[in-house]
C-alpha atoms as a PDB file:
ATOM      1  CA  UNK A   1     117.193 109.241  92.431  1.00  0.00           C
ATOM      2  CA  UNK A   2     115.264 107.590  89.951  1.00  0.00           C
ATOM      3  CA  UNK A   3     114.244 103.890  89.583  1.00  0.00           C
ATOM      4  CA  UNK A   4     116.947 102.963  87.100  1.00  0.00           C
ATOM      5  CA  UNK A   5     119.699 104.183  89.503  1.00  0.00           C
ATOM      6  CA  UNK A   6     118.202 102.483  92.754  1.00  0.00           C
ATOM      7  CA  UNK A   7     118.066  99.127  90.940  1.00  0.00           C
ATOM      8  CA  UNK A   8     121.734  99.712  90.026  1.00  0.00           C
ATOM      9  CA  UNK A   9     122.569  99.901  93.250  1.00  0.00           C
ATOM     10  CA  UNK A  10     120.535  96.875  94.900  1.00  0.00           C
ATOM     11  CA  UNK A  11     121.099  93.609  94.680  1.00  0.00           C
ATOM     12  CA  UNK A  12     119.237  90.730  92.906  1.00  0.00           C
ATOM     13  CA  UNK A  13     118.695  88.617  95.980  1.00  0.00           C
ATOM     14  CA  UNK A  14     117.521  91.799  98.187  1.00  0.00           C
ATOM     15  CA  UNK A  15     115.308  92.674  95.028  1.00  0.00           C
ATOM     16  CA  UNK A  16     113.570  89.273  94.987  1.00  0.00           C
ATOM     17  CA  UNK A  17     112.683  88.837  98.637  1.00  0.00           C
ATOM     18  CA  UNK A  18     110.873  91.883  98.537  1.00  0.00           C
ATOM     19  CA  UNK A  19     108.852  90.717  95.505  1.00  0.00           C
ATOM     20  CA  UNK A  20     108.369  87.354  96.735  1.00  0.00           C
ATOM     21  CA  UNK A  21     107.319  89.662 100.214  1.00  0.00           C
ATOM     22  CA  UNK A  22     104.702  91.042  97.866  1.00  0.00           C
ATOM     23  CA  UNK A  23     103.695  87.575  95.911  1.00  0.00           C
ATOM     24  CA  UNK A  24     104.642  89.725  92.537  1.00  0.00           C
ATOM     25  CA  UNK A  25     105.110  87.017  90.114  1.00  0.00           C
ATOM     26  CA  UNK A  26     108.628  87.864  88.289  1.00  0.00           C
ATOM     27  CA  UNK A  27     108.085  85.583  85.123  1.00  0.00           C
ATOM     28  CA  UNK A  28     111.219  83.620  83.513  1.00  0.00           C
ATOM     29  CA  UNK A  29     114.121  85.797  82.905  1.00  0.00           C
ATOM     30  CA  UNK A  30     113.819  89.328  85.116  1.00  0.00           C
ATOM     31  CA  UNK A  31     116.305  91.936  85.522  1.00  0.00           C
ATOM     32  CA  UNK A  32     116.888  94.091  88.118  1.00  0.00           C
ATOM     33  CA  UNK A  33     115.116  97.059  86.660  1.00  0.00           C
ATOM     34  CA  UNK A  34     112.121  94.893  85.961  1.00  0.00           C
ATOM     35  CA  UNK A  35     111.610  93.944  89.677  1.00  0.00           C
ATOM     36  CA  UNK A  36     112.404  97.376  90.771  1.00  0.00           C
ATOM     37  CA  UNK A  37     109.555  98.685  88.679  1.00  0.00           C
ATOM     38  CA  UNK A  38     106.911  95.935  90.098  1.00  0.00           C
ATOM     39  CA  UNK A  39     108.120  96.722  93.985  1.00  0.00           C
ATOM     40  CA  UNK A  40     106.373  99.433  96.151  1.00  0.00           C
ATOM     41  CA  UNK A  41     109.082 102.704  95.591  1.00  0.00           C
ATOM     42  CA  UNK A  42     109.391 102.933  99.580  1.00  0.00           C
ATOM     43  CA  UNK A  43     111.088  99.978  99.769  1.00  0.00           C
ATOM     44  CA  UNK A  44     113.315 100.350  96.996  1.00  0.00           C
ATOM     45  CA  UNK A  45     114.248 103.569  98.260  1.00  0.00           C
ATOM     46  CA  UNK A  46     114.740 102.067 102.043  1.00  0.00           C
ATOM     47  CA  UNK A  47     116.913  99.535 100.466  1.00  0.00           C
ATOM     48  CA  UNK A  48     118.864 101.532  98.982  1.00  0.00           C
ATOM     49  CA  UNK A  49     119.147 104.307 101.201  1.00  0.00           C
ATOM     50  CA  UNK A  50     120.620 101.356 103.939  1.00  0.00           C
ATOM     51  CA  UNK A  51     123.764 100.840 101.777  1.00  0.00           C
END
């Protein structure tokens, strides 16, 4: 599953605690792709794979 499809999937609040987790600065208007590309893959996958 690639990055585009895992972001689908997640949600925006679930997506920004692990940034802030992180301290990755998200700028003013991010999507949900965006954050998925700046947060460590593991995660994203470990999200995901909890749904």
């Amino acid at each position: 599953m690639d990055v585009e499809e895992m972001a689908k999937k997640a949600t925006m609040k679930e997506l920004k605690e692990i940034a802030k987790k992180h301290d990755i600065k998200l700028g003013r208007c991010p999507t949900k792709l965006k954050i998925a590309q700046l947060i460590p893959e593991e995660e994203l996958e470990e999200l995901v794979s909890k749904k």
